[in-house]
Protein backbone atom coordinates (compact mmCIF):
# COMPACT_ATOMS: atom_id res chain seq x y z
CA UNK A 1 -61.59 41.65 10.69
CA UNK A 2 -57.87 40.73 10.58
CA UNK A 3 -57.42 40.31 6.31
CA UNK A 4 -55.93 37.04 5.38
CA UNK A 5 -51.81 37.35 4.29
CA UNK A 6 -52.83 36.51 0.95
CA UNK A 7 -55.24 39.30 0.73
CA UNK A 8 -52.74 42.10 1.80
CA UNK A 9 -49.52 40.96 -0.90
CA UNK A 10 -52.17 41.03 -3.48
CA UNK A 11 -53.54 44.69 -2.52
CA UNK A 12 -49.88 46.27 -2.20
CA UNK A 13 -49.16 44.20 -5.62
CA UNK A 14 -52.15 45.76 -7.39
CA UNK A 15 -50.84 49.19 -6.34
CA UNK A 16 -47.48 48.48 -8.75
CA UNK A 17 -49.16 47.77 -11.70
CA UNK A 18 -51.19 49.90 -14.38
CA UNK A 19 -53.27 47.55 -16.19
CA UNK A 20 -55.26 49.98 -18.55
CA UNK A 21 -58.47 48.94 -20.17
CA UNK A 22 -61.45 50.76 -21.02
CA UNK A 23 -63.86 49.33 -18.65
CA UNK A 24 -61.79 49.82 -15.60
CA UNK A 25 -62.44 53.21 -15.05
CA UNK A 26 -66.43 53.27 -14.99
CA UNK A 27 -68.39 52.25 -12.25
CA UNK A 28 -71.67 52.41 -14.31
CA UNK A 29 -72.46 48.58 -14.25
CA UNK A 30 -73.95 48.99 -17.54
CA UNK A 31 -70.44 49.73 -19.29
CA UNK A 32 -69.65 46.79 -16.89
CA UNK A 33 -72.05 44.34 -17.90
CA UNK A 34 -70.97 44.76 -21.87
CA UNK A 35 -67.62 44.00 -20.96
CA UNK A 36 -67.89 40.97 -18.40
CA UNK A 37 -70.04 39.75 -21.01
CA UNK A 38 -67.83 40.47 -23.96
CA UNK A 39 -65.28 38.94 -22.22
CA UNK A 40 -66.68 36.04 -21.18
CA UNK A 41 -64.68 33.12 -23.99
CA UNK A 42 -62.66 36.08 -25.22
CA UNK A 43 -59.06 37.46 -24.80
CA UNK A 44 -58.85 41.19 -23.91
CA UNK A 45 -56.88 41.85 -26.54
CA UNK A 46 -59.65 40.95 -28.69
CA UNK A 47 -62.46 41.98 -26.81
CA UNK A 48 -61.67 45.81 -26.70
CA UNK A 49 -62.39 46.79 -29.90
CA UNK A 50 -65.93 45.04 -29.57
CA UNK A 51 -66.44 46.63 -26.31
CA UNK A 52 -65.57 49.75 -27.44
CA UNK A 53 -67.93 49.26 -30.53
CA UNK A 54 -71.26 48.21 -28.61
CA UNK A 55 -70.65 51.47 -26.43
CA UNK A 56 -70.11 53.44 -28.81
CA UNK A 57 -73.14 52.21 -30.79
CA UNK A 58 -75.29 51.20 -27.59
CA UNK A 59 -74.36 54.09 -25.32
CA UNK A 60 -77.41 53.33 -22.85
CA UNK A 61 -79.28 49.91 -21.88
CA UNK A 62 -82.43 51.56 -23.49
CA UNK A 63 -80.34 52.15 -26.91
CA UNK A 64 -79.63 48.31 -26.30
CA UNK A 65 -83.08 47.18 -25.53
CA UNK A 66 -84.70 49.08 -28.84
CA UNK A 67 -82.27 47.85 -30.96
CA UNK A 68 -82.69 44.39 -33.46
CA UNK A 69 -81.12 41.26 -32.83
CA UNK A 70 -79.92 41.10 -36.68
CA UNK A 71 -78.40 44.96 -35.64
CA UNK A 72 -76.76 43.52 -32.43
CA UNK A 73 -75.23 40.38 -34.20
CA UNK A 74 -73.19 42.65 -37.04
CA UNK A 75 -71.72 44.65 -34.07
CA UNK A 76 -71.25 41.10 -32.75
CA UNK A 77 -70.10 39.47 -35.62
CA UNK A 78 -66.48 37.48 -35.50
CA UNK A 79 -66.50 37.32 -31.58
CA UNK A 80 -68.53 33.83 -31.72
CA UNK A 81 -70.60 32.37 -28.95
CA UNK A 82 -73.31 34.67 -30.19
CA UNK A 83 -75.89 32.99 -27.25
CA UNK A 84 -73.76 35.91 -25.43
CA UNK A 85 -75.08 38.38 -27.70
CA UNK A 86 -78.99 37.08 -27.83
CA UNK A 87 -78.73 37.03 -23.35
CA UNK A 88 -77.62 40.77 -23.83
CA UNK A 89 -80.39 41.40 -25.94
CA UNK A 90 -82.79 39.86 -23.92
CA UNK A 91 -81.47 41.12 -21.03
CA UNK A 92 -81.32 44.97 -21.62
CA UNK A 93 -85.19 44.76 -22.78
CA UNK A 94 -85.91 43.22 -19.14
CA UNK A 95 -84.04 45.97 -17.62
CA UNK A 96 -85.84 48.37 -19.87
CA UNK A 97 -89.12 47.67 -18.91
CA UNK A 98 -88.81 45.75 -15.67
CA UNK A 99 -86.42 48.36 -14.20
CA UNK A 100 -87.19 51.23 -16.00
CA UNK A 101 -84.17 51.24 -18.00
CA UNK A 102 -81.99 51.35 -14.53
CA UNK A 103 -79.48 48.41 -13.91
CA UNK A 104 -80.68 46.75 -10.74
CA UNK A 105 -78.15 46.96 -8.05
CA UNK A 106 -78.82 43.72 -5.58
CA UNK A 107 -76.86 41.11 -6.69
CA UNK A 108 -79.93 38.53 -6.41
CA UNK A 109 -81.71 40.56 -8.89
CA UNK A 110 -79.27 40.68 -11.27
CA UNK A 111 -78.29 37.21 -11.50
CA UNK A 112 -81.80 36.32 -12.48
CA UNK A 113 -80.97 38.11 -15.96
CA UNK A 114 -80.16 36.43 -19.34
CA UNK A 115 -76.69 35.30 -19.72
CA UNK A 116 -75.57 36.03 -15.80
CA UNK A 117 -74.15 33.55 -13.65
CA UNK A 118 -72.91 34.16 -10.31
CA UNK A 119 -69.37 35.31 -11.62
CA UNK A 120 -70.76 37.82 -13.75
CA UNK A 121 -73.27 38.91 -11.08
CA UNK A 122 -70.48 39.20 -8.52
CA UNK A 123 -68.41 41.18 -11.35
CA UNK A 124 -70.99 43.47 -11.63
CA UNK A 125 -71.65 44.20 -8.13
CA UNK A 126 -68.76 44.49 -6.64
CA UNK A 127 -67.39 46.59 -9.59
CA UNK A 128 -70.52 49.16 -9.52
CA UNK A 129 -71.74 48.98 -6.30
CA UNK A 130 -68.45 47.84 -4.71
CA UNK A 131 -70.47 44.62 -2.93
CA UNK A 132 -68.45 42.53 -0.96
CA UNK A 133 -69.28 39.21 -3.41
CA UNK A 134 -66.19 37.70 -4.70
CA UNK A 135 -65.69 36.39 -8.63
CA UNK A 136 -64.08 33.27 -9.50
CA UNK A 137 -63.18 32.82 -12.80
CA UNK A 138 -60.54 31.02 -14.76
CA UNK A 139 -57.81 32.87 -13.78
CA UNK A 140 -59.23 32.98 -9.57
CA UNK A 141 -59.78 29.42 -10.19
CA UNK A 142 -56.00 28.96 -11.08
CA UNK A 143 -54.43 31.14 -8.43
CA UNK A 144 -56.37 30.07 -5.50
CA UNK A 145 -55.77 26.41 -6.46
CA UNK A 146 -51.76 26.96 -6.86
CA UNK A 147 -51.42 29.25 -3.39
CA UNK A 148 -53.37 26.65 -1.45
CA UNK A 149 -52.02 23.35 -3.86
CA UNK A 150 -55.44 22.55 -4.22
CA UNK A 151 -56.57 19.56 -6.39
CA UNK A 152 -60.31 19.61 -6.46
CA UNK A 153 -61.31 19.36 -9.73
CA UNK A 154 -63.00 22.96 -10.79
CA UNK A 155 -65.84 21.74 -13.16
CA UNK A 156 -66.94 20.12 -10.09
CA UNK A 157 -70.55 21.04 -7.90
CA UNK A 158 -68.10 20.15 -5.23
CA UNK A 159 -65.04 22.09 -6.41
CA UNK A 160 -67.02 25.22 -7.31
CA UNK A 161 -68.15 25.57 -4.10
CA UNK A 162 -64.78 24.78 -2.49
CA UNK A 163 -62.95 27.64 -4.07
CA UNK A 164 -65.95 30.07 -4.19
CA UNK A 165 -66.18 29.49 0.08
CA UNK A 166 -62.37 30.36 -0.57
CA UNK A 167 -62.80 33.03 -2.68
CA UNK A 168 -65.58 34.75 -0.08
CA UNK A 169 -63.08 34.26 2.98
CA UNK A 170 -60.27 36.30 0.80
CA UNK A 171 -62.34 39.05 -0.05
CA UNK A 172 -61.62 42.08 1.33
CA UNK A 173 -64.81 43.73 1.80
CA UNK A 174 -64.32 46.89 2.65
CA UNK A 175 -62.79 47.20 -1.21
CA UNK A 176 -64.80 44.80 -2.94
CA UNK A 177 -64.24 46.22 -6.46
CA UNK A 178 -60.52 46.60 -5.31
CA UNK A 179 -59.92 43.34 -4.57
CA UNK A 180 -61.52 41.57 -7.55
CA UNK A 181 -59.92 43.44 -10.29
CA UNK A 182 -56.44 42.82 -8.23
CA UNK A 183 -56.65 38.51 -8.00
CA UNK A 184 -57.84 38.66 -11.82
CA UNK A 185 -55.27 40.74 -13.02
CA UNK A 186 -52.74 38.33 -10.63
CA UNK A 187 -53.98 35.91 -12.83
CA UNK A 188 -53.55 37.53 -16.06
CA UNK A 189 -50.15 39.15 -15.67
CA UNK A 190 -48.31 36.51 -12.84
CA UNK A 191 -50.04 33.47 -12.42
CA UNK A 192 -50.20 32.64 -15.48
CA UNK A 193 -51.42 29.35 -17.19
CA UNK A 194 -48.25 28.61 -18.70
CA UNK A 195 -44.84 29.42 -17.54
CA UNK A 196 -46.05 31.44 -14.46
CA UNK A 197 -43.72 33.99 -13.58
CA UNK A 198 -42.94 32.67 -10.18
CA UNK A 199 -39.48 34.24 -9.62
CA UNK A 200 -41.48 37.73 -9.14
CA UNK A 201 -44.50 36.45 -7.65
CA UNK A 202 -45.35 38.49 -4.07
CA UNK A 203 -46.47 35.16 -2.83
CA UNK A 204 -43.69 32.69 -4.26
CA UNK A 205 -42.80 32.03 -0.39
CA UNK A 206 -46.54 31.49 0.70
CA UNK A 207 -47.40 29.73 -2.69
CA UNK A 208 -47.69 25.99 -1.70
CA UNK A 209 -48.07 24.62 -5.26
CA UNK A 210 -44.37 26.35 -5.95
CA UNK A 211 -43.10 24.82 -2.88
CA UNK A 212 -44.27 21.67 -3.57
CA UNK A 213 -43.73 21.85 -7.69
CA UNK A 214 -47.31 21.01 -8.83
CA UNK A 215 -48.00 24.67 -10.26
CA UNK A 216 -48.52 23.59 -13.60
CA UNK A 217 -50.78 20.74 -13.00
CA UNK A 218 -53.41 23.19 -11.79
CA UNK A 219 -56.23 23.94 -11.64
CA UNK A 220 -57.54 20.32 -11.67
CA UNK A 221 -59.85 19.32 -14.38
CA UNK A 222 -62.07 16.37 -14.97
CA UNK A 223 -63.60 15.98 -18.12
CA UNK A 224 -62.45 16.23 -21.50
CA UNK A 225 -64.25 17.78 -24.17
CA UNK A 226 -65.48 15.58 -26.50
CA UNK A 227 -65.19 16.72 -30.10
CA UNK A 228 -67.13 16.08 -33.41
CA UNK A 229 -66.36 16.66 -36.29
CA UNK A 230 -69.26 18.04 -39.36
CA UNK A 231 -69.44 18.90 -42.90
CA UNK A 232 -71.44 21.64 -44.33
CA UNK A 233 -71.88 22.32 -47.86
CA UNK A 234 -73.10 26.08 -48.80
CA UNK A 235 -74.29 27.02 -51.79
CA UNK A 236 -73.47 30.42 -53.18
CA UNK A 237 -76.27 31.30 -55.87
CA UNK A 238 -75.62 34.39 -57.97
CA UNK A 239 -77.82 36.09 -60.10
CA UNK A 240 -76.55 39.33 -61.13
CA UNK A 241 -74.92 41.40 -58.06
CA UNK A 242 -77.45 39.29 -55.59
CA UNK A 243 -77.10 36.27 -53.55
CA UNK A 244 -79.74 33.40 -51.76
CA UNK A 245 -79.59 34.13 -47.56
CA UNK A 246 -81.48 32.06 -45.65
CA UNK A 247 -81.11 32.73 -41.78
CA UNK A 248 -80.91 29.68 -39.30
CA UNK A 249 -83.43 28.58 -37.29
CA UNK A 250 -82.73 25.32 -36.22
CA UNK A 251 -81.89 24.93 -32.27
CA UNK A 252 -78.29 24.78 -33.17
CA UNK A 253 -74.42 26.04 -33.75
CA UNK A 254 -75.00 29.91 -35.09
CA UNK A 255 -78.32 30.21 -34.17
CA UNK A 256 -80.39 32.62 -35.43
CA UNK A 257 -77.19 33.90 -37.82
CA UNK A 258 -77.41 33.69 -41.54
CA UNK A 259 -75.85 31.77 -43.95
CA UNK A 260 -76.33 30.59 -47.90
CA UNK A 261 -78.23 27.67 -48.65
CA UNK A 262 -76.76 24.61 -47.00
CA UNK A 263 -76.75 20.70 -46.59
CA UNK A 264 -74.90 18.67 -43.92
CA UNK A 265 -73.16 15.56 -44.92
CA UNK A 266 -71.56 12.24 -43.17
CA UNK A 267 -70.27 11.06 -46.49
CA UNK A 268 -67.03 11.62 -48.52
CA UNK A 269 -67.51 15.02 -50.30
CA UNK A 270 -66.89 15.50 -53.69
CA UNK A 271 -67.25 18.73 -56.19
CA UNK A 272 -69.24 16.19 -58.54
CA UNK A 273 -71.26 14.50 -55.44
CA UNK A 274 -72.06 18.20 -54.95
CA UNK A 275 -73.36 19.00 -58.21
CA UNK A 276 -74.82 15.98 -59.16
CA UNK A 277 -76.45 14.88 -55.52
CA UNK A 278 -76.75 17.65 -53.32
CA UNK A 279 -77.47 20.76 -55.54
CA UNK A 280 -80.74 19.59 -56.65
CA UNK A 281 -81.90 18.67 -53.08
CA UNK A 282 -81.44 22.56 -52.33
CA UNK A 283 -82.19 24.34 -55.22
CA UNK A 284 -84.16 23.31 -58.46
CA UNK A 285 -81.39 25.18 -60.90
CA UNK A 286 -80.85 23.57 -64.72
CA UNK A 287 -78.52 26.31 -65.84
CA UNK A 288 -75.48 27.67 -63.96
CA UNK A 289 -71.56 28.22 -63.91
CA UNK A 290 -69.27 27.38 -61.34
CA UNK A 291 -67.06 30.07 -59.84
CA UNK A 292 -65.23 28.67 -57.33
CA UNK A 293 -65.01 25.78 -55.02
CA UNK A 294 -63.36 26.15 -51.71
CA UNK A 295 -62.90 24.19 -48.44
CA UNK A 296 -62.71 26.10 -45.03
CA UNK A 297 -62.82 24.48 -41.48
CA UNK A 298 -63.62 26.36 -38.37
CA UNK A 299 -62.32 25.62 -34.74
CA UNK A 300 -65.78 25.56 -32.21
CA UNK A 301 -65.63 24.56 -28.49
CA UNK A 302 -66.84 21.16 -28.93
CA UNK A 303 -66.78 20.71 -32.75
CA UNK A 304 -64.68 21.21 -36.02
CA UNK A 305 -66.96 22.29 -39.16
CA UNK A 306 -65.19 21.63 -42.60
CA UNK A 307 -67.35 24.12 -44.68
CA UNK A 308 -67.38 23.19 -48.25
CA UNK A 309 -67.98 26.41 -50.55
CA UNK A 310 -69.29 26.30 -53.79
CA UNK A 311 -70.01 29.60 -55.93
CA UNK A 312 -72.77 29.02 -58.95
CA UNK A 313 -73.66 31.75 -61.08
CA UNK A 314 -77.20 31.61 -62.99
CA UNK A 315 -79.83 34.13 -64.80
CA UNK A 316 -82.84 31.73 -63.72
CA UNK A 317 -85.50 33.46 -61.28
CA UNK A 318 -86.00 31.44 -58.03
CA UNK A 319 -89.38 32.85 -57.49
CA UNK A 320 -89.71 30.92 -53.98
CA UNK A 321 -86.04 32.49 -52.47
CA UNK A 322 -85.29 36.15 -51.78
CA UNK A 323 -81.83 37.59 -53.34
CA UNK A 324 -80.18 39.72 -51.53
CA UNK A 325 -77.84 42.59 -52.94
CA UNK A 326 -73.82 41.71 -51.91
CA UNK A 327 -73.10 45.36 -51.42
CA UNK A 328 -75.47 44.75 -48.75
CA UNK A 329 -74.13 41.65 -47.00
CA UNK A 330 -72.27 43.57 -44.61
CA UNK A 331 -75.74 44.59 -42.36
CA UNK A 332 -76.05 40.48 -41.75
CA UNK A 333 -73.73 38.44 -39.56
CA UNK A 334 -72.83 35.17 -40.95
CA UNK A 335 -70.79 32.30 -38.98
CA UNK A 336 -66.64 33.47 -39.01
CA UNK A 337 -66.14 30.71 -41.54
CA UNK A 338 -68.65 32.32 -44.22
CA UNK A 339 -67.88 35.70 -43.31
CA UNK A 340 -64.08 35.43 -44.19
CA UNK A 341 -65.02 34.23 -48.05
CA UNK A 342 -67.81 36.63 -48.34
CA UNK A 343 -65.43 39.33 -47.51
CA UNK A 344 -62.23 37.36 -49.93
CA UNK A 345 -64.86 36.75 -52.67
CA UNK A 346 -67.46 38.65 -52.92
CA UNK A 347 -66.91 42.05 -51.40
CA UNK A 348 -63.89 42.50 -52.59
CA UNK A 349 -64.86 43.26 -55.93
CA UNK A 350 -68.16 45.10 -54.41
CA UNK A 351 -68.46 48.43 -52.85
CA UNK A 352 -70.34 47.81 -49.51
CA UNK A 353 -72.93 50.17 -48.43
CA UNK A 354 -71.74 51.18 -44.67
């Protein structure tokens, strides 16, 4: 089957550059899987070290599958989304016992696992097994809809399915694997999302969004994200070298991560509408010092958190709360925004136990 013009520039492209990362070497599509997933909402740049970490630390799926979610979410801790983390989890004990601690290799079976939509699936196949299934991510999303000027929305039913029939048609399929890691690192080094470097570009004469000047109003989007804004007030309770952790259960942000003893608030927030209102509806304490009150806010997808901080030191017993030893914070993962003062205020005077 004659391979489409597009297909060819981007294959003798690929063959200039040497785009070294870790992952891109393996074809065991369990090395594979930790990285799509790790990279999934993360910059490479970022997502190395963590990669590298988990392997090192999870060498096998079975090493995966037997260990604890708390053990998973330290090694996680400060890449965010962590309902990536709890789908790995999940995942590698399916393949454990399902599959006998062997990936599965049809593409169909592995996009029924936790966490594994049909880009990762195709990522995964066609990277292992080189499978002719294409991916389409952000970055195929954004050079397939500049090379064709295409202005279908892509958080569309009706886009997605555009540009994935696209995708398939591009595909070379006799180097699956080849082909994939070529359009995304197109995407990532040339076709950028800003300031695309279109004066090198191997397809700058083929590229119909450059010919007609609409390259940086692609890829097309439809909705906007609509934000909210919340305030959390955490209460750091001291007693000796020991603090109150409570982990979260509610179906919500950091899920199943821990943090200290909190409130949410819609009103104006005040140190003394701290002490005097909220303290006593989390923790019965008379006696106490203040350390330290701080105010941190945290970035999410959809929502800003202004975290409110306050440090209290006391010698009362709380016989109905659990202290835990600082020096031994470091084994929990807290949400980025409580992890940064834990590690400015509190183990920064302790020695942690590694």
């Amino acid at each position: 089957m004659k391979k489409h013009p597009f297909t060819n520039k981007l294959l003798q492209w690929h063959k200039t550059i040497d785009r070294e990362l870790p992952w891109k070497s393996t074809s065991d599509p369990y090395k594979i899987w930790i990285s799509e997933i790790v990279l999934q909402q993360t910059r490479v740049s970022q997502g190395t070290s963590y990669y590298l970490k988990l392997i090192k630390n999870y060498p096998t799926v079975q090493d995966l599958a037997n260990s604890s979610e708390d053990e998973l979410f330290s090694h996680w801790q400060g890449l965010g989304y962590y309902s990536r983390a709890r789908n790995l989890h999940k995942a590698a004990k399916i393949i454990a016992t399902e599959y006998n601690g062997t990936f599965p290799k049809l593409y169909s079976q592995i996009l029924q696992l936790p966490g594994i939509g049909p880009y990762t699936a195709a990522a995964i196949s066609s990277f292992a097994y080189n499978l002719p299934h294409a991916v389409v991510d952000g970055n195929v999303y954004r050079v397939l809809s500049r090379y064709f000027d295409s202005h279908e929305p892509i958080d569309t039913s009706t886009g997605k399915k555009k540009y994935q029939q696209i995708a398939d048609q591009l595909i070379d399929r006799d180097k699956a694997a080849l082909y994939n890691q070529a359009i995304m690192d197109f995407g990532a080094l040339i076709c950028t999302p800003s300031q695309p470097h279109c004066d090198t570009c191997p397809m700058q004469y083929d590229c119909k969004a450059l010919a007609e000047a609409t390259a940086h109003m692609l890829p097309v989007k439809t909705r906007k994200i609509k934000r909210k804004t919340r305030k959390f007030v955490f209460f750091v309770i001291q007693n000796g070298d020991a603090v109150i952790i409570e982990k979260r259960q509610n179906n919500d942000i950091w899920k199943a991560l821990y943090q200290f003893p909190m409130l949410e608030s819609t009103s104006t927030i005040t140190e003394e509408s701290i002490i005097k209102l909220m303290l006593p509806r989390v923790m019965n304490i008379k006696h106490f010092n203040i350390r330290s009150y701080n105010s941190h806010q945290q970035k999410l997808t959809h929502q800003d958190i202004f975290a409110h901080i306050i440090h209290l030191t006391t010698t009362e017993q709380i016989t109905d709360h659990t202290f835990t030893p600082i020096n031994k914070l470091a084994y929990y993962a807290f949400p980025k925004v409580l992890q940064q003062w834990i590690e400015t205020h509190l183990l920064s005077s302790q020695k942690v136990i590694n």
